[in-house]
Protein backbone atom coordinates (compact mmCIF):
# COMPACT_ATOMS: atom_id res chain seq x y z
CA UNK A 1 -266.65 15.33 124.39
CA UNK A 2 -266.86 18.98 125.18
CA UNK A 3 -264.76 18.94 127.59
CA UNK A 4 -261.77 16.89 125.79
CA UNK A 5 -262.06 19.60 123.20
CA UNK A 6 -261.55 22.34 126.16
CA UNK A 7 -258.32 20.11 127.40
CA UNK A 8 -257.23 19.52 123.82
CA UNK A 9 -257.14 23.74 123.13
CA UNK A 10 -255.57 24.10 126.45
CA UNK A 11 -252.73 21.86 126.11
CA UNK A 12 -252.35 23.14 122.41
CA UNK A 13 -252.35 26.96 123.67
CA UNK A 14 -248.21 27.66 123.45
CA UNK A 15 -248.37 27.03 120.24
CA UNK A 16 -249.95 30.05 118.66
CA UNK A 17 -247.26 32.39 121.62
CA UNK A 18 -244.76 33.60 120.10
CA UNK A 19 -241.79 36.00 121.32
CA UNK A 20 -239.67 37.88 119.10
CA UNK A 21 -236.44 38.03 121.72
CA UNK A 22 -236.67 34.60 122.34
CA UNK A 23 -233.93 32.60 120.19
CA UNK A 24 -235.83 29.05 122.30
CA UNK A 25 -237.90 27.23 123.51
CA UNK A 26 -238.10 24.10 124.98
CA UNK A 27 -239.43 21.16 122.51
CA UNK A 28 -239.95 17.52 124.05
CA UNK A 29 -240.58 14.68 121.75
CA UNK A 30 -241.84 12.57 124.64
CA UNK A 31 -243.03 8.71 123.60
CA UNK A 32 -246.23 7.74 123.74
CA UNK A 33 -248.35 7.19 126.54
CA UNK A 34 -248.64 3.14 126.70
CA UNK A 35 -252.26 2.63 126.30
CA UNK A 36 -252.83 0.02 129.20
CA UNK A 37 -251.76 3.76 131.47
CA UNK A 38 -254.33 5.67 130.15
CA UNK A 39 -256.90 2.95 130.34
CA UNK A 40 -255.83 3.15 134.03
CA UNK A 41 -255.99 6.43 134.51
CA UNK A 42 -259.79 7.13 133.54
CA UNK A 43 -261.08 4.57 135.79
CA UNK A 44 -258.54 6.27 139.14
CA UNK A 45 -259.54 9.87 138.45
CA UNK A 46 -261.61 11.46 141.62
CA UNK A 47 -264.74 13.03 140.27
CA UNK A 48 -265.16 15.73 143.24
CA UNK A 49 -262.42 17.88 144.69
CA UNK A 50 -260.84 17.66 148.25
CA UNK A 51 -262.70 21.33 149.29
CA UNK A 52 -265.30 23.07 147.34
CA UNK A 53 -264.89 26.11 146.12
CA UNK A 54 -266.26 29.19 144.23
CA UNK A 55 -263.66 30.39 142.78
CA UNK A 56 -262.47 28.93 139.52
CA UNK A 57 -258.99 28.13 139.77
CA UNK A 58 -256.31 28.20 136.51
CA UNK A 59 -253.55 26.54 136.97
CA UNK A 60 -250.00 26.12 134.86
CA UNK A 61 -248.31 22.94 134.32
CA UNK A 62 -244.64 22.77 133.52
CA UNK A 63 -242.49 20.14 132.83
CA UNK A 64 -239.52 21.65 130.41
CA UNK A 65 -236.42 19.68 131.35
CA UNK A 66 -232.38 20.83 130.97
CA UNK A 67 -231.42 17.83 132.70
CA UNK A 68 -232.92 13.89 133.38
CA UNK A 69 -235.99 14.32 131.32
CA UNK A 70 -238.76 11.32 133.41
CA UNK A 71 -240.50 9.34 130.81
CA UNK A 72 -243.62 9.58 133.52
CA UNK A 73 -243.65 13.40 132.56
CA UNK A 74 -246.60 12.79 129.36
CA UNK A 75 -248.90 10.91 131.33
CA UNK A 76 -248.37 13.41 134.25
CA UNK A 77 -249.13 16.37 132.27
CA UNK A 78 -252.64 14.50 130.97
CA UNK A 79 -253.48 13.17 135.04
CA UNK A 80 -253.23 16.46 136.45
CA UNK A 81 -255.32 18.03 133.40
CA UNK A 82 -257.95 15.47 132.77
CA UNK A 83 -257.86 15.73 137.18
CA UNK A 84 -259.05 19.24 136.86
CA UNK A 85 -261.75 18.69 134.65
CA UNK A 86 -262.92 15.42 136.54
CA UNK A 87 -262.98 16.86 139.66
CA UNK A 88 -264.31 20.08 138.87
CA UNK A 89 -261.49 21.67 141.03
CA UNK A 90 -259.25 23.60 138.12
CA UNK A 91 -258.58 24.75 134.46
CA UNK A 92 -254.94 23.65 133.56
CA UNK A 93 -252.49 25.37 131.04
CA UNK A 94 -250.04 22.45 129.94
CA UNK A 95 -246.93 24.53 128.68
CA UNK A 96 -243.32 24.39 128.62
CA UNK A 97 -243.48 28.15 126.68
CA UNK A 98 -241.45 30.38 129.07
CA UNK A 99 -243.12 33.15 127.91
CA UNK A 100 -246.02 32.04 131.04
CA UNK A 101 -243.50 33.22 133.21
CA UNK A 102 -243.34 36.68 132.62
CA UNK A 103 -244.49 38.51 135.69
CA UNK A 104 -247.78 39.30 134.05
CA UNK A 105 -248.78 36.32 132.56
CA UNK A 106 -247.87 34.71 136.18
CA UNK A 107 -250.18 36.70 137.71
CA UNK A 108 -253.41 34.87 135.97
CA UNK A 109 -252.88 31.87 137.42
CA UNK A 110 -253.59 30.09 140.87
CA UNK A 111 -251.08 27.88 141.09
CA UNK A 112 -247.50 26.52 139.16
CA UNK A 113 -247.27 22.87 139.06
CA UNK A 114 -243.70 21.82 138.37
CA UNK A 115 -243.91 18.44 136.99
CA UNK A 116 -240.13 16.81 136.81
CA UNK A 117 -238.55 19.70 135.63
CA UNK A 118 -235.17 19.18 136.17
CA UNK A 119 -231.94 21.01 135.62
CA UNK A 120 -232.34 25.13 134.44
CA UNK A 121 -235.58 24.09 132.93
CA UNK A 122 -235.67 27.36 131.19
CA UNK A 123 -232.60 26.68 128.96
CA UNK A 124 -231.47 24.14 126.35
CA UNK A 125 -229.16 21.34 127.63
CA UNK A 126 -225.65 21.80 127.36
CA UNK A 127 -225.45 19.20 124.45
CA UNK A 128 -226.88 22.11 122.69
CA UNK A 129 -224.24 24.75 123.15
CA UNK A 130 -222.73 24.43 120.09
CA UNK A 131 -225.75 25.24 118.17
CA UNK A 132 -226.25 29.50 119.81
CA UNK A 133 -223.87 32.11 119.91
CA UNK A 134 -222.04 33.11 122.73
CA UNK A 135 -224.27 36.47 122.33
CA UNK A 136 -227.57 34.11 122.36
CA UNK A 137 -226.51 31.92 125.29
CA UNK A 138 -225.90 34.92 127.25
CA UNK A 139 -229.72 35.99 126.52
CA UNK A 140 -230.96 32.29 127.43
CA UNK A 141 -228.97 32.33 130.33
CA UNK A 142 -229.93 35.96 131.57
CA UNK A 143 -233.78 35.29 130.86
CA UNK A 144 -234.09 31.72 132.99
CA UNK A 145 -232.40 33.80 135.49
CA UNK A 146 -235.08 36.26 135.44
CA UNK A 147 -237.34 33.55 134.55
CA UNK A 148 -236.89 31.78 138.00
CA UNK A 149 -236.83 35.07 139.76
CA UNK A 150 -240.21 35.92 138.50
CA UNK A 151 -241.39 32.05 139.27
CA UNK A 152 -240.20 32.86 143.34
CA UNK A 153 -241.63 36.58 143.50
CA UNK A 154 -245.10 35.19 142.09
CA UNK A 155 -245.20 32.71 145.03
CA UNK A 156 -243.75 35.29 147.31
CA UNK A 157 -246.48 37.56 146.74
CA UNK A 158 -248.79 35.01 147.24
CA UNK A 159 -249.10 32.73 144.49
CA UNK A 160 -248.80 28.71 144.86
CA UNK A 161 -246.24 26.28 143.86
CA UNK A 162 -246.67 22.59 143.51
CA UNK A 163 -243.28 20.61 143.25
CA UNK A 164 -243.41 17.03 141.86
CA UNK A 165 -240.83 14.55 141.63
CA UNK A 166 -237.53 15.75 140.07
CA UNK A 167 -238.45 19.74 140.68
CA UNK A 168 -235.75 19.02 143.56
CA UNK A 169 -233.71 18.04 140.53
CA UNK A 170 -233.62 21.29 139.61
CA UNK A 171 -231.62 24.86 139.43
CA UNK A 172 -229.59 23.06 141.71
CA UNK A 173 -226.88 25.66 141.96
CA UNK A 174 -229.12 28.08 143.45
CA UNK A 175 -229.12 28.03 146.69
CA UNK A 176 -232.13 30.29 146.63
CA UNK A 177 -234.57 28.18 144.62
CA UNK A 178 -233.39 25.16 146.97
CA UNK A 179 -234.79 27.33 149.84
CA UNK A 180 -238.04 28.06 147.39
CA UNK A 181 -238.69 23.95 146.79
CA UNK A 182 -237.43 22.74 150.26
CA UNK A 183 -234.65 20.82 149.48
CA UNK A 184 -232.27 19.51 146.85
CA UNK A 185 -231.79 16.36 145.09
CA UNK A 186 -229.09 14.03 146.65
CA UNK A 187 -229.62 10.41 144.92
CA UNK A 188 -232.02 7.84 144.97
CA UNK A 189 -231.18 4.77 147.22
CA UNK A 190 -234.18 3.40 146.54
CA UNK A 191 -234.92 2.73 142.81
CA UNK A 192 -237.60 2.15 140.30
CA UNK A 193 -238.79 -1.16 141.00
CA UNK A 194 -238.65 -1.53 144.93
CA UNK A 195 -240.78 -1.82 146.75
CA UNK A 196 -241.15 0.84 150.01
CA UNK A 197 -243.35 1.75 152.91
CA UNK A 198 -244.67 4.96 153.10
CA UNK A 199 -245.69 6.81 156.25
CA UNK A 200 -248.80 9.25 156.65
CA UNK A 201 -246.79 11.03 159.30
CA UNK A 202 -249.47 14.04 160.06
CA UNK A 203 -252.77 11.61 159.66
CA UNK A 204 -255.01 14.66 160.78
CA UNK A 205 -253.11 17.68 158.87
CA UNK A 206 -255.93 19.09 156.73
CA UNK A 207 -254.34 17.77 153.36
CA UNK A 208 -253.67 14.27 154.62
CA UNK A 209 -256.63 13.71 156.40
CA UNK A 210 -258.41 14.54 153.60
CA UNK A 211 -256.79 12.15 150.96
CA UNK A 212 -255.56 9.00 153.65
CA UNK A 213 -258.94 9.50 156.15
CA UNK A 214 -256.99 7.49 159.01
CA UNK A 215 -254.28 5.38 156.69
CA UNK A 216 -251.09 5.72 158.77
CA UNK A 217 -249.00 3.67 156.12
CA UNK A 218 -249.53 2.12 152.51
CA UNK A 219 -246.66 0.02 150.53
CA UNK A 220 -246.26 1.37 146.82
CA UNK A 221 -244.08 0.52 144.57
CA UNK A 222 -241.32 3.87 143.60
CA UNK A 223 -238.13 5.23 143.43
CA UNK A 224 -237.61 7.47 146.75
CA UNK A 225 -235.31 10.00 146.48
CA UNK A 226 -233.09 11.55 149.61
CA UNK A 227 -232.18 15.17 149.75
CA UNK A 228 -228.93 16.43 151.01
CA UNK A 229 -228.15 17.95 154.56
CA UNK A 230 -227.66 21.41 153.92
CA UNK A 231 -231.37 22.37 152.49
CA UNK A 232 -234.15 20.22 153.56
CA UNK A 233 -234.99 20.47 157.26
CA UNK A 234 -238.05 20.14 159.13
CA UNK A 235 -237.28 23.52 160.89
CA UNK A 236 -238.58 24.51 158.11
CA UNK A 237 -241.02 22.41 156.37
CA UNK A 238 -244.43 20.54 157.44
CA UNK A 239 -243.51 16.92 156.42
CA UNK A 240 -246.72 15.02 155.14
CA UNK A 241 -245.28 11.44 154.12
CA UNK A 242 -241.75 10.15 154.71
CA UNK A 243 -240.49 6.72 154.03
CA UNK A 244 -239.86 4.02 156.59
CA UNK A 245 -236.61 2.26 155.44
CA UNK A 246 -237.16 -0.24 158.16
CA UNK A 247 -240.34 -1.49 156.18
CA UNK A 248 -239.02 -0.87 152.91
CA UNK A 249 -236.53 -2.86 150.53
CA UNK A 250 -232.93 -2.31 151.80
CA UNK A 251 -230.70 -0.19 149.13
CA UNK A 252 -227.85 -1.77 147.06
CA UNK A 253 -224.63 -1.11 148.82
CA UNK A 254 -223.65 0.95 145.54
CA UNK A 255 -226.87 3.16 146.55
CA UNK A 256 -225.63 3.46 150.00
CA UNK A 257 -227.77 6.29 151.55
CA UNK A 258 -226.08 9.49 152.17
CA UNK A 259 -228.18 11.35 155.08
CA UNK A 260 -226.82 11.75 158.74
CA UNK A 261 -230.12 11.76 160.52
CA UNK A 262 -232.42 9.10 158.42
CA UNK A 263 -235.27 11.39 157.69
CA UNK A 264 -236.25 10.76 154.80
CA UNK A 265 -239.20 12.76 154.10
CA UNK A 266 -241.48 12.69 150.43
CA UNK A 267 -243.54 14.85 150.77
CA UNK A 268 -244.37 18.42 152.18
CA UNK A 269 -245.36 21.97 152.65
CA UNK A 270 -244.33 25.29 153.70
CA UNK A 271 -244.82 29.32 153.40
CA UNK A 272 -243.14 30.97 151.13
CA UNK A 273 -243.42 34.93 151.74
CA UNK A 274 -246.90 35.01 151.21
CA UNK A 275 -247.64 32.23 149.78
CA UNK A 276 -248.27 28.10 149.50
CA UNK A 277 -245.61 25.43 148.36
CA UNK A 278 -246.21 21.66 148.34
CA UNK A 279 -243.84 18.95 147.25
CA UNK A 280 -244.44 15.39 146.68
CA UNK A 281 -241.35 13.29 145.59
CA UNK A 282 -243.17 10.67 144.52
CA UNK A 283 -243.88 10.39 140.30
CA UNK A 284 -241.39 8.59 138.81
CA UNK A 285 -243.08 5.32 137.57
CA UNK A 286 -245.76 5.77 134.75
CA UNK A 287 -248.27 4.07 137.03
CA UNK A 288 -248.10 6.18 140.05
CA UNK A 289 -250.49 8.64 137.91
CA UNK A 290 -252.99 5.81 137.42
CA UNK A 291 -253.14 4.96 141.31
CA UNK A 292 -256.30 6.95 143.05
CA UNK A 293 -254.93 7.68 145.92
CA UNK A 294 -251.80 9.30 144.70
CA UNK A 295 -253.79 11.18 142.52
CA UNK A 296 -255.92 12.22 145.53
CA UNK A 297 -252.78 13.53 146.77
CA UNK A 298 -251.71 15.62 144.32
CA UNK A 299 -254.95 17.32 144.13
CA UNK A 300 -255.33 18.12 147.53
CA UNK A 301 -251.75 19.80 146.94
CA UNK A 302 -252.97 21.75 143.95
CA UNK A 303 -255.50 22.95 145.94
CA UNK A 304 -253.39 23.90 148.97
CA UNK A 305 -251.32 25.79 146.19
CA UNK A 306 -254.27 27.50 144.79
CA UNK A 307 -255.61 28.95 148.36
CA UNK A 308 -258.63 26.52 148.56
CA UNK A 309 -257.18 23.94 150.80
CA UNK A 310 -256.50 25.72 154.24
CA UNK A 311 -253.65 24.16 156.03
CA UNK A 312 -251.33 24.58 158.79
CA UNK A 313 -247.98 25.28 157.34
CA UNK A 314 -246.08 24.97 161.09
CA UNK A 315 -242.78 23.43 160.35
CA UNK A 316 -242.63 20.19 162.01
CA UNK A 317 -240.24 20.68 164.07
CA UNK A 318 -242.30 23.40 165.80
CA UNK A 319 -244.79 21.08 166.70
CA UNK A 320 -245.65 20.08 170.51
């Protein structure tokens, strides 16, 4: 009980922030979690973490959306919290406040988990223009450019970034963040409902041997996403899981896929300066967060992000 108090004052924390030169802030009235999910979810939560550690680890949790908002975002936000507590392995901060993004506050955390925030997920959507002043859209626009810049420098300077599904949805004008994340957002030839075959491509790198302990391949049930040529490459990431399209269901031909050379990675790492990125594309169905060894997966990310996981962050195509 004690500890669903703790969660419940975490999660409530952005609402006693407050910042006079800020006209916004993001404000999601997300539906309700179905409860047949979070009956799910309790029984696929690990109870240990991936590496032990002494250190206790905060992390923040994000999800503020400018464009597609994922209706798997609420259930999201409450698996990776309720996965800290479980597991022992972090304290999360669920907030879409951007005042967590000033440099300072930044600094007191491990980790930023970007959970399907898509678009410039530090401004209002554009169906919302009408409603500021040309004066107050200028400030929005200046401070979730200073926003992201601060987001990049913490990481930089050795902070940790987890990505997770549409966060290559994102700031996608910016060629800069698309360096950051490790790719950009280029369609999804394989939808909700189909089903796909995923491949542990690195069985004994440190974060999949640790979740998959010798799976090579699992079938799951997701959308995949592909990323266009210019961004992701495996010059410069250390792809994880990819998708087999051989072994998966075959697009529609209006979801023809796009890519030249059929990678079609989901899920990575990399350095960043200093410090730790991991992305997982996979998180768009609600039950993806319910499913163990997903879950498994995103913590041994989180903790790759927060320094406690050591990997090898050698971009694939570096490898012998």
């Amino acid at each position: 009980m004690m500890r669903l108090v703790k969660l419940f004052i975490i999660m409530s924390l952005s609402v006693s922030l407050s910042n006079a030169n800020s006209p916004w802030i993001p404000n999601h009235q997300d539906e309700p979690i179905p409860l047949k999910f979070l009956q799910a979810l309790d029984t696929a939560l690990p109870v240990e973490p991936m590496v032990e550690s002494d250190v206790k680890r905060r992390i923040l949790i994000y999800s503020a959306t400018n464009g597609f908002r994922h209706d798997s975002i609420p259930i999201g936000k409450l698996a990776l919290s309720k996965m800290g507590l479980s597991s022992g392995a972090y304290e999360a901060v669920v907030s879409d406040h951007p005042q967590y993004f000033e440099s300072e506050t930044l600094s007191t955390f491990d980790a930023v988990v970007l959970l399907s925030a898509s678009g410039n997920f530090f401004m209002p959507s554009h169906k919302l223009r009408d409603t500021f002043s040309q004066e107050e859209w200028l400030f929005l626009k200046k401070r979730h450019d200073r926003l992201l810049n601060n987001l990049m420098n913490y990481v930089r300077e050795g902070g940790g970034l987890v990505g997770i599904h549409a966060a290559t949805d994102a700031c996608k004008r910016n060629r800069a963040y698309g360096d950051f994340i490790g790719a950009k957002f280029n369609g999804h030839p394989w939808t909700k409902n189909m089903q796909v075959n995923v491949v542990v491509e690195d069985p004994n790198h440190a974060i999949n041997f640790s979740v998959f302990q010798g799976i090579t391949d699992f079938n799951i049930q997701e959308e995949i996403y592909e990323f266009c040529n210019d961004i992701f490459s495996r010059e410069h990431s250390r792809i994880l899981l990819r998708l087999d399209p051989k072994r998966s269901e075959q697009p529609l031909p209006k979801h023809a896929t796009k890519r030249l050379d059929n990678d079609y990675a989901i899920s990575w790492v990399h350095a960043y300066g200093k410090g730790r990125v991991f992305y997982s594309s996979l998180g768009d169905n609600l039950h993806i967060f319910t499913d163990a060894l997903i879950l498994k997966h995103y913590l041994a990310g989180i903790q790759f992000a927060t320094g406690d996981l050591i990997a090898d962050v050698t971009p694939s195509a570096q490898l012998k």
